[in-house]
Protein backbone atom coordinates (compact mmCIF):
# COMPACT_ATOMS: atom_id res chain seq x y z
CA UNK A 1 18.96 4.86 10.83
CA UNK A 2 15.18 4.70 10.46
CA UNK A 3 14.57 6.62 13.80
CA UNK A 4 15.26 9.87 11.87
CA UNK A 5 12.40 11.04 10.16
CA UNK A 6 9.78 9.95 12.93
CA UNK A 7 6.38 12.13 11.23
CA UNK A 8 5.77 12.91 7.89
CA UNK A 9 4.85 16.24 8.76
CA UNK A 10 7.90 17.33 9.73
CA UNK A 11 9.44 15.88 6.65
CA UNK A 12 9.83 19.29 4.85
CA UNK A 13 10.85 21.68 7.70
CA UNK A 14 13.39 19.10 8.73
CA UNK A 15 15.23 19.46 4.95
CA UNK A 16 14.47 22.89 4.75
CA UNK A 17 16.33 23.12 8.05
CA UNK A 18 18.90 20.21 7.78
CA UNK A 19 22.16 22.10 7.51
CA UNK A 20 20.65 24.35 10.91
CA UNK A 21 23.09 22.62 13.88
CA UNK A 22 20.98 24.71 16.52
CA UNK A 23 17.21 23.34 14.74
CA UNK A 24 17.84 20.16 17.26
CA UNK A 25 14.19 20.12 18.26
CA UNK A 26 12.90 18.71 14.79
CA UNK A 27 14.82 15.41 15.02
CA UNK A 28 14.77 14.95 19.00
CA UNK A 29 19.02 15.57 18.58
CA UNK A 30 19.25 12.00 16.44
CA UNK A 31 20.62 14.00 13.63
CA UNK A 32 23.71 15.75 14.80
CA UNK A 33 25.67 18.87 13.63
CA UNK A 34 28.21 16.72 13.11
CA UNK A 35 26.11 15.17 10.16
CA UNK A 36 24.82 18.59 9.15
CA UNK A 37 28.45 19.49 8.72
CA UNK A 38 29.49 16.51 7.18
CA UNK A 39 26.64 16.47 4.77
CA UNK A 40 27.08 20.52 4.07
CA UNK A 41 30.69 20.44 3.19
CA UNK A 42 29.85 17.42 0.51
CA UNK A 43 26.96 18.78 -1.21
CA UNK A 44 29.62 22.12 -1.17
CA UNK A 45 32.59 20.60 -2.42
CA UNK A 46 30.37 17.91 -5.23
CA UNK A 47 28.74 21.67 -6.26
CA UNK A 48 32.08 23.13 -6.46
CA UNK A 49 33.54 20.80 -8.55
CA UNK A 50 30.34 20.91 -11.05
CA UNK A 51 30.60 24.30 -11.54
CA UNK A 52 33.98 24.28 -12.48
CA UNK A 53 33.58 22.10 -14.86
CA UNK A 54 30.71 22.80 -16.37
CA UNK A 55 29.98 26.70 -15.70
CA UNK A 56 26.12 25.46 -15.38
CA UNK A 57 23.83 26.97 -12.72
CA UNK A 58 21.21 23.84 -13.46
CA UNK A 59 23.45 21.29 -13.08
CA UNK A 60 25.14 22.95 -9.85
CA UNK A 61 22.24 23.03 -7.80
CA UNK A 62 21.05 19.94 -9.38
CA UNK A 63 24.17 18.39 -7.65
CA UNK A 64 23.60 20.15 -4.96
CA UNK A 65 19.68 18.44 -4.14
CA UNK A 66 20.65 15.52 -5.37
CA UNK A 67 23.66 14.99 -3.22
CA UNK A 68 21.50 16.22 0.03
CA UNK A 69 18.55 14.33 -0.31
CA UNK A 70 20.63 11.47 -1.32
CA UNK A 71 22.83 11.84 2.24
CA UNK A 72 19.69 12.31 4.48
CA UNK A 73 18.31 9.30 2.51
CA UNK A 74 20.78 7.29 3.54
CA UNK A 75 20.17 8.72 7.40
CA UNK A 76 16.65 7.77 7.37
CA UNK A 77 14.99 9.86 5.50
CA UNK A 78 14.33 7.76 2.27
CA UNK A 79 11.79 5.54 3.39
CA UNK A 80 9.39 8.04 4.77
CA UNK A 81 9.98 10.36 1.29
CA UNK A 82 9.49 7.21 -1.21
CA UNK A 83 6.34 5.97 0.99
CA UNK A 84 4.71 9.10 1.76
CA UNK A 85 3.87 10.39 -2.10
CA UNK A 86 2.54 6.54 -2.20
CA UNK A 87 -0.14 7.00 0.47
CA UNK A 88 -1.21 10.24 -1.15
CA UNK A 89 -1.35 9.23 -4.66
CA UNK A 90 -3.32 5.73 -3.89
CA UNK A 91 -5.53 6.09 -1.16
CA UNK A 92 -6.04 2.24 -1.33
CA UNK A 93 -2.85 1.65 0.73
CA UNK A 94 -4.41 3.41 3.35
CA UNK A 95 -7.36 0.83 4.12
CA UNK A 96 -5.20 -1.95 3.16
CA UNK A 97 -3.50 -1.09 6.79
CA UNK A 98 -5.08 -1.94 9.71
CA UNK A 99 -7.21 1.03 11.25
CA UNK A 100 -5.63 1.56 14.27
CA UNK A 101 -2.33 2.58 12.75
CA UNK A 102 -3.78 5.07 9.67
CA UNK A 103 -2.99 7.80 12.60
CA UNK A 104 0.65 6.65 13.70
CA UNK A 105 3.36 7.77 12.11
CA UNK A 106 4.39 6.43 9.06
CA UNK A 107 7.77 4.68 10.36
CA UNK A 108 5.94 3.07 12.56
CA UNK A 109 3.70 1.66 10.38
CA UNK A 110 7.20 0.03 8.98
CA UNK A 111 9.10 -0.70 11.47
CA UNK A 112 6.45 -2.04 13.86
CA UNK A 113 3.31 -3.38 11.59
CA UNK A 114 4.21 -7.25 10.98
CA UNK A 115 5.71 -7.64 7.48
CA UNK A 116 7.38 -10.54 5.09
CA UNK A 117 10.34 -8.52 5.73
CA UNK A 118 11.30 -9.79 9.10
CA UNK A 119 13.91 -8.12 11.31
CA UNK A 120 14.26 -4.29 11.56
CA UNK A 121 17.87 -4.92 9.99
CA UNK A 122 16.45 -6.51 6.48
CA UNK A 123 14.00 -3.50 6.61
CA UNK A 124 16.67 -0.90 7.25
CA UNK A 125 18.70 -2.66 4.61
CA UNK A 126 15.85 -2.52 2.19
CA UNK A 127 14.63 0.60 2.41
CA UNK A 128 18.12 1.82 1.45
CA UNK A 129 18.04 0.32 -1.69
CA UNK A 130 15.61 2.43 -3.53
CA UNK A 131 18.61 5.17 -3.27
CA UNK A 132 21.46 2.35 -3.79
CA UNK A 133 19.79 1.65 -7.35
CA UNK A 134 18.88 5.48 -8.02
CA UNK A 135 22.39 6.39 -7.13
CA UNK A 136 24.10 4.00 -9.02
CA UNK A 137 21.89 4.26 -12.13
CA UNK A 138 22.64 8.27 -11.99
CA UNK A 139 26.14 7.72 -11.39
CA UNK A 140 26.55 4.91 -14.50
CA UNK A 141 24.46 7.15 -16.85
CA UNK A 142 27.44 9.89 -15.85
CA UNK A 143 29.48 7.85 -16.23
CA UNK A 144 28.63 5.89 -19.47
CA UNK A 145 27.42 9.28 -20.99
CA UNK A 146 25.98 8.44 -24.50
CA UNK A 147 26.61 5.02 -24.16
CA UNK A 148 24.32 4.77 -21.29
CA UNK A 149 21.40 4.37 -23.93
CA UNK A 150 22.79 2.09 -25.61
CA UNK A 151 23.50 -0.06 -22.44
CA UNK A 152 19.93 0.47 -22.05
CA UNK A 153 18.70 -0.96 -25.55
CA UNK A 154 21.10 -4.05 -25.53
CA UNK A 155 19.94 -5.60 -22.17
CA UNK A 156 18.09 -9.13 -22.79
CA UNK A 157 14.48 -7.63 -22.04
CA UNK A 158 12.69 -10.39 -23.52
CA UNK A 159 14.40 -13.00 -21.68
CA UNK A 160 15.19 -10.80 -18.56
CA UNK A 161 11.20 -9.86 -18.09
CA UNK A 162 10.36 -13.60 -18.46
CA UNK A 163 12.12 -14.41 -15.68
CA UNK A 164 10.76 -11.53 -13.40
CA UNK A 165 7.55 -12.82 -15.07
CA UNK A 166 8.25 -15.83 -13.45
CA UNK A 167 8.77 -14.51 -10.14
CA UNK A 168 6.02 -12.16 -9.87
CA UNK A 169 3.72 -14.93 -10.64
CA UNK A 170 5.11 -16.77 -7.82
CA UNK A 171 4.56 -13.87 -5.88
CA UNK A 172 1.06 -13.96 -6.68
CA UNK A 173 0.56 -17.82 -5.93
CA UNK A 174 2.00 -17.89 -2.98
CA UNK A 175 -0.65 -14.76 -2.10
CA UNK A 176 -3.34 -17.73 -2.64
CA UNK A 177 -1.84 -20.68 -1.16
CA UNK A 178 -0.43 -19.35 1.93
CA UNK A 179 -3.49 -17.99 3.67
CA UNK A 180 -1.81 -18.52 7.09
CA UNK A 181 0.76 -15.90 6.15
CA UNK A 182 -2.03 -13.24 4.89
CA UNK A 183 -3.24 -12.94 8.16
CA UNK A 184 -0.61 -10.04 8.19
CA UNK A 185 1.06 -9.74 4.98
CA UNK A 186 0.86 -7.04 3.12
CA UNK A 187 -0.34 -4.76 5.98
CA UNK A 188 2.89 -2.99 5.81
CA UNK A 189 4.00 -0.60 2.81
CA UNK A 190 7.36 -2.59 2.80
CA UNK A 191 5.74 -5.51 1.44
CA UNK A 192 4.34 -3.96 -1.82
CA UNK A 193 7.92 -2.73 -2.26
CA UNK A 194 9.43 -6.47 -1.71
CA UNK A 195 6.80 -7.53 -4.19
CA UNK A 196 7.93 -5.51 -7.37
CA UNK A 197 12.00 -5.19 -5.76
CA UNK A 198 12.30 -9.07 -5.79
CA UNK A 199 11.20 -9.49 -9.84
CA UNK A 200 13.48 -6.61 -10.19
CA UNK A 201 16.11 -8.61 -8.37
CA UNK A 202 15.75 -11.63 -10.63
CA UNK A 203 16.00 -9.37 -13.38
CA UNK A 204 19.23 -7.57 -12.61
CA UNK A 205 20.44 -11.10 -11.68
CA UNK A 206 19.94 -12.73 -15.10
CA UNK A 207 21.52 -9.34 -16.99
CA UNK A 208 24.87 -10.48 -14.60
CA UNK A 209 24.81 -13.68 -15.80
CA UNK A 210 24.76 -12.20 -19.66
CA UNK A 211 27.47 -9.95 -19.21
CA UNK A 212 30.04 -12.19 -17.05
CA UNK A 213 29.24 -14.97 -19.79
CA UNK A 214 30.19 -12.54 -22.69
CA UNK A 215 33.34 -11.46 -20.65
CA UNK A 216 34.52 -15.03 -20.12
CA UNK A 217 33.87 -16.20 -23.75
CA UNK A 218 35.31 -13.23 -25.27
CA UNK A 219 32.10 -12.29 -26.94
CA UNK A 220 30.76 -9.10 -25.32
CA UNK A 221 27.18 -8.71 -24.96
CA UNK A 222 25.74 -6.02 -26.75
CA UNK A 223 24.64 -3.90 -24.35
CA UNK A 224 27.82 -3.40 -23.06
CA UNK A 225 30.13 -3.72 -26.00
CA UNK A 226 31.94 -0.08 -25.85
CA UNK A 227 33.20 -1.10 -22.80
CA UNK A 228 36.50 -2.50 -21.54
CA UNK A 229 36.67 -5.49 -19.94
CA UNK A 230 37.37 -4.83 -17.01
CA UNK A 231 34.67 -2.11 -17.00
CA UNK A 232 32.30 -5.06 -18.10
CA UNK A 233 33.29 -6.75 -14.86
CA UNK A 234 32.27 -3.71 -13.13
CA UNK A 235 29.10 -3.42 -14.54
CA UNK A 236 28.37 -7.70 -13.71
CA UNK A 237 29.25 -7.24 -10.20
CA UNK A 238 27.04 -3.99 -9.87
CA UNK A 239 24.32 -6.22 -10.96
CA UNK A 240 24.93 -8.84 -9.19
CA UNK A 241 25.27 -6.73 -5.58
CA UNK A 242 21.91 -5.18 -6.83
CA UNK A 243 20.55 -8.52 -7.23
CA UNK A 244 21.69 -10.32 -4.19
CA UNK A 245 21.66 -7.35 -1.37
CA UNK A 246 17.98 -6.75 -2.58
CA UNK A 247 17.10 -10.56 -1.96
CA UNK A 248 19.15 -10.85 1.74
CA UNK A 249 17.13 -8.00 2.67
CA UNK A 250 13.77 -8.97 1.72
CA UNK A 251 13.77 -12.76 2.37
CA UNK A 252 17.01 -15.17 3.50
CA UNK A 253 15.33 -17.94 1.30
CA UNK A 254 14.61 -15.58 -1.21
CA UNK A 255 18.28 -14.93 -1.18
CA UNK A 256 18.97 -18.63 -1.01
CA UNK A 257 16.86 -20.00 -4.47
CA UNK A 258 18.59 -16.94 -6.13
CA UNK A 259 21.84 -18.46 -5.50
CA UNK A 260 21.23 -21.72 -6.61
CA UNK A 261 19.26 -20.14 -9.88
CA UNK A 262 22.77 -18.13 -10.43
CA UNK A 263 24.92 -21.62 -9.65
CA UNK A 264 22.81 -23.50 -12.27
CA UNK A 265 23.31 -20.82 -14.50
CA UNK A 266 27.10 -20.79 -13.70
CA UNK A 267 26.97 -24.48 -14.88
CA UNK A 268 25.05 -24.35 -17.74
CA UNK A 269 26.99 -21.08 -19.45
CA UNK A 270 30.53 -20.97 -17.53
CA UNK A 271 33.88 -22.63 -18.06
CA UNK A 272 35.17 -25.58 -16.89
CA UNK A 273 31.99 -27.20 -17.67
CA UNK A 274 29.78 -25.14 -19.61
CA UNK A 275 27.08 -27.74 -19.64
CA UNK A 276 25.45 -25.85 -22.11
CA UNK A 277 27.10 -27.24 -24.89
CA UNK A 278 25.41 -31.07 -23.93
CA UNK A 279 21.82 -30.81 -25.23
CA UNK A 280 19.43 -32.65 -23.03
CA UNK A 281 21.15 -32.15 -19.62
CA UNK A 282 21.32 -28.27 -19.86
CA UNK A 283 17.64 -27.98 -21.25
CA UNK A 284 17.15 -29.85 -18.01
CA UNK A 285 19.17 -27.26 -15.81
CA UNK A 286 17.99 -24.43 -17.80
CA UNK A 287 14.22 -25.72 -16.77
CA UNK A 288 15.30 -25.79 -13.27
CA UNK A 289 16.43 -22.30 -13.78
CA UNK A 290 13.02 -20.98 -14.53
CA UNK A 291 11.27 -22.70 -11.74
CA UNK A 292 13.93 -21.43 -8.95
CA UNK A 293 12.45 -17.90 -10.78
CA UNK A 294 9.01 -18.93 -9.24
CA UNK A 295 10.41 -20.01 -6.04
CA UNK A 296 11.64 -16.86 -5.30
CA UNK A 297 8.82 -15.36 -5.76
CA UNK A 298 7.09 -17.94 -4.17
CA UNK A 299 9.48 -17.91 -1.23
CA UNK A 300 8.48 -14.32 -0.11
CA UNK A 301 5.31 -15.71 1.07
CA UNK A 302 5.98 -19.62 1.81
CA UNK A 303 9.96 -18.92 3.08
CA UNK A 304 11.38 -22.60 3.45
CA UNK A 305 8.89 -24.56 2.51
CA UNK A 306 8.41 -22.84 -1.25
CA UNK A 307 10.03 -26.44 -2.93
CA UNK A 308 7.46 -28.62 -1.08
CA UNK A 309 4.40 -26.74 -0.85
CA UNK A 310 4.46 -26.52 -4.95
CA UNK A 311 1.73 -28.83 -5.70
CA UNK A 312 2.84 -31.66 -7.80
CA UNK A 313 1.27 -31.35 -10.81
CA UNK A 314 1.99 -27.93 -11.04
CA UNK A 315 6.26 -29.06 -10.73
CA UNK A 316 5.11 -31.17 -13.76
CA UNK A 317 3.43 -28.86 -15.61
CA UNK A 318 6.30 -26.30 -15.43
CA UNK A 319 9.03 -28.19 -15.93
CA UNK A 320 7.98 -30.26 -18.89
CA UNK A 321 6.27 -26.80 -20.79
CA UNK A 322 9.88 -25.03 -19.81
CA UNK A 323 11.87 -28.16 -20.96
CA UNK A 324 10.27 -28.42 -24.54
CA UNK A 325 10.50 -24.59 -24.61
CA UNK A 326 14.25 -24.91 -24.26
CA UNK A 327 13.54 -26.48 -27.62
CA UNK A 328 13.91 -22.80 -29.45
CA UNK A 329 17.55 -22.69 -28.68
CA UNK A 330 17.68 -25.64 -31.65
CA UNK A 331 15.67 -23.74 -34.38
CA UNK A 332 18.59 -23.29 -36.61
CA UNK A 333 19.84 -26.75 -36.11
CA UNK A 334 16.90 -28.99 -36.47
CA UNK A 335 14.96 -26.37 -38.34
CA UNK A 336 11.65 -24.32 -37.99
CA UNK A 337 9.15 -26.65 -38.00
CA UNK A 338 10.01 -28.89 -35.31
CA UNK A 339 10.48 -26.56 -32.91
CA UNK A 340 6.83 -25.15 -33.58
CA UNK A 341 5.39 -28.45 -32.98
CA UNK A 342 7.37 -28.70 -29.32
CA UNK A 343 6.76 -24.83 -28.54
CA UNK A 344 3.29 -25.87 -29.18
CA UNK A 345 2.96 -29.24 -27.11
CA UNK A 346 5.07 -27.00 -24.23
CA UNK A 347 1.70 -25.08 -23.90
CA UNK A 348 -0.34 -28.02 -23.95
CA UNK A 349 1.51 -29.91 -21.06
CA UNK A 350 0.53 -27.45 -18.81
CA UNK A 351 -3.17 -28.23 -18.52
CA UNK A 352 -2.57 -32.16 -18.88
CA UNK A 353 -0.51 -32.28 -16.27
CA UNK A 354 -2.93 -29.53 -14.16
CA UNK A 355 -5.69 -31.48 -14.89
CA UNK A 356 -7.56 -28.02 -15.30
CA UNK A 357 -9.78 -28.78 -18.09
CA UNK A 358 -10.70 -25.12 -19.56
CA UNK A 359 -7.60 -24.13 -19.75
CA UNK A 360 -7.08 -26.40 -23.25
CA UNK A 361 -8.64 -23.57 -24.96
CA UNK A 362 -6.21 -20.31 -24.08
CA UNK A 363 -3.37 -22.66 -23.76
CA UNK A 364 -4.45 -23.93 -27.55
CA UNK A 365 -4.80 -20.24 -28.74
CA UNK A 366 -1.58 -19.03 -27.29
CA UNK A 367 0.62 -22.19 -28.52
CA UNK A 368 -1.03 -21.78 -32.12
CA UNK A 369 0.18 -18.01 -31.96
CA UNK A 370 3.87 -19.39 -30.63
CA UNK A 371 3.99 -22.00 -34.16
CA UNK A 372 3.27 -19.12 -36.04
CA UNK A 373 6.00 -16.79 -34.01
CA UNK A 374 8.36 -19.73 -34.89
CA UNK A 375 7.36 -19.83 -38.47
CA UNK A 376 7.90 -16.60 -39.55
CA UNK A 377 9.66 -14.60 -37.45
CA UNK A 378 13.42 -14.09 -37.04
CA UNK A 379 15.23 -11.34 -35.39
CA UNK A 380 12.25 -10.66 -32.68
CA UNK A 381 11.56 -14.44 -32.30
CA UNK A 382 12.76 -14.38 -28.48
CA UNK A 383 10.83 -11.42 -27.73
CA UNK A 384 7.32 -12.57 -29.03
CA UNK A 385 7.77 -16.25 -27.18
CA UNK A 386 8.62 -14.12 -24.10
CA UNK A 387 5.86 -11.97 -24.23
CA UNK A 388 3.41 -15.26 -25.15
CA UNK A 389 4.72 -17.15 -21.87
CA UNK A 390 4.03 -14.18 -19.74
CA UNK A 391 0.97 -14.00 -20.91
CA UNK A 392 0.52 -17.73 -20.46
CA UNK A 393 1.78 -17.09 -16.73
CA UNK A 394 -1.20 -15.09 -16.41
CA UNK A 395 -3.84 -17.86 -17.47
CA UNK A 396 -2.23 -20.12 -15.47
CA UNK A 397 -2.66 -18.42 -12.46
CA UNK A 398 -6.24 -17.26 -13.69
CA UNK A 399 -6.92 -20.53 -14.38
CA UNK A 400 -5.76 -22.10 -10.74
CA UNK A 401 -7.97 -19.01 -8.99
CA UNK A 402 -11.01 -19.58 -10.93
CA UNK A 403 -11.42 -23.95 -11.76
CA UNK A 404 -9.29 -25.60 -9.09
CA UNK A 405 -9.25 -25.49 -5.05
CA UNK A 406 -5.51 -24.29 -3.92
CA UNK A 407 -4.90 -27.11 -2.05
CA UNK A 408 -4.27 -28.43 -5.42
């Protein structure tokens, strides 16, 4: 589907002249009248049926773009249009690949230029997704109408970002440890894409697992509370397709750590066993859940060997700081205090078991700001310890750059 749209300067006289059966000569006869047809009588009839409904010129030929460059998308055109606006806007993607292919076309940069992404079937796949999730957002908003901003508002953000936190910052390890794998990474556009798609990914992943929980228990999550059930079990599953066909397409071992970090999460929060209602063993799990994160994003980069390449100390660090964080899940129980005193030794952990000396100091700062987050806040507790991790992430992986060798 990719060998559409061969050179971006025939991007615009090809749409301009897509429903033309006789303008053969701008696509080397790859795109047939049959599609033109086939294409043309949609966009008609989706027009058609706005109109009558709504007696609104906007919206009409709205429907009417949207629905053709949403077809020839899916034919191949997509990947050129999302890419090409990129290499004008930021120049910097333009020396980032290597000189002798700044003059070839641009799906050749993609198709041929080595990439993370490894067959020309994952990077058909995933170049289709940018429409998948545009066209499904557009059609849920539609369809939700003004619910859709409430659906918005009452996803977990807090705990939903940490996670894609997590990833990215595994993302940006594995950029440091795996010099054998930047001898060509990131050389092709795809890769930038795979690198903010696959937090994404983890993110649309965890919002399944909080709606199919709330369907199950009979306690609807928030965000999607106006909604039936069964149109709750809609909405999981198109989170969790967006969240697993985005990982098979960038990365089979991405795909793989995603599915165990949705199993464990299936354990912990799920009938029969619903381990989450045993202390110690599902702060354990629930641990385990936010290092899988950083294996995926890890795994872009170090594939099958993402578990084992982890230095040791850094397993420690994260599992013991994620463990005692698990710790705010008991602040009504076993009261405020407490729980500020483990939040704060969960920051601490991380540069005794690192051994990175300097770190003390941030990782003191930031844990003395997460007792006082525990102390007196209520309703945006989550949020603040959220946004404190991530910004812990950050001087972790400063802190690994700047004061220890990555053979760590």
């Amino acid at each position: 589907v990719l060998q559409y749209g061969t050179d971006v300067s025939g991007i615009i006289p090809a749409i301009i002249n897509a429903f033309n059966p006789f303008a053969r000569e701008l696509t080397g006869g790859r795109f047939s009248p049959g599609h033109r047809v086939e294409i043309f009588l949609l966009c008609l009839f989706s027009a058609s049926y706005v109109w009558t409904k709504t007696k609104s010129h906007l919206k009409t030929v709205l429907v009417w773009l949207t629905h053709m460059v949403g077809f020839l998308g899916l034919l191949g055109f997509w990947p050129v249009v999302m890419l090409d606006p990129i290499y004008r806007l930021f120049p910097v993607f333009n020396r980032l690949v290597p000189a002798d292919l700044v003059s070839s076309p641009l799906i050749d940069k993609i198709i041929l230029t080595p990439s993370l992404i490894y067959t020309s079937d994952q990077k058909a796949g995933f170049s289709l997704m940018f429409g998948i999730v545009f066209f499904l957002f557009l059609w849920f908003k539609i369809y939700a109408g003004k619910n859709f901003r409430d659906f918005i508002k009452g996803l977990d953000w807090s705990r939903g970002l940490n996670y894609a936190g997590l990833t990215l910052a595994g993302i940006i390890f594995g950029s440091w440890r795996m010099k054998n794998v930047l001898s060509f990474a990131f050389h092709n556009p795809l890769d930038y894409y795979a690198a903010v798609l696959l937090p994404l990914a983890v993110f649309f992943l965890f919002q399944h697992t909080r709606v199919i929980s709330g369907v199950i228990e009979g306690q609807y999550h928030k965000s999607v509370i106006w909604a039936s059930k069964k149109e709750q079990l809609v909405i999981s599953a198109g989170f969790l397709f967006l969240a697993l066909y985005s990982a098979f397409n960038i990365s089979y071992w991405c795909f793989l750590y995603m599915l165990v970090f949705l199993l464990v999460f299936y354990l912990v929060m799920l009938p029969p066993l619903k381990i989450i209602k045993f202390p110690v063993i599902s702060d354990v799990l629930l641990s385990l859940t936010s290092m899988f994160a950083f294996f995926t994003g890890f795994g872009l980069l170090a594939d099958r060997e993402a578990v084992h390449l982890l230095p040791a100390p850094l397993w420690r660090a994260g599992f013991f700081a994620f463990f005692l964080a698990c710790s705010l899940r008991y602040v009504d129980k076993i009261g405020r205090k407490p729980v500020a005193l483990m939040v704060f030794v969960s920051f601490m952990v991380v540069p005794f078991f690192s051994y990175i000396t300097p770190m003390y100091v941030p990782a003191g700062l930031l844990g003395l700001l997460g007792v006082f987050a525990v102390l007196k806040f209520n309703k945006r507790l989550i949020p603040a310890m959220s946004a404190l991790f991530i910004s812990f992430y950050g001087v972790i992986l400063f802190s690994i750059k700047r004061y220890v060798d990555i053979a760590l």
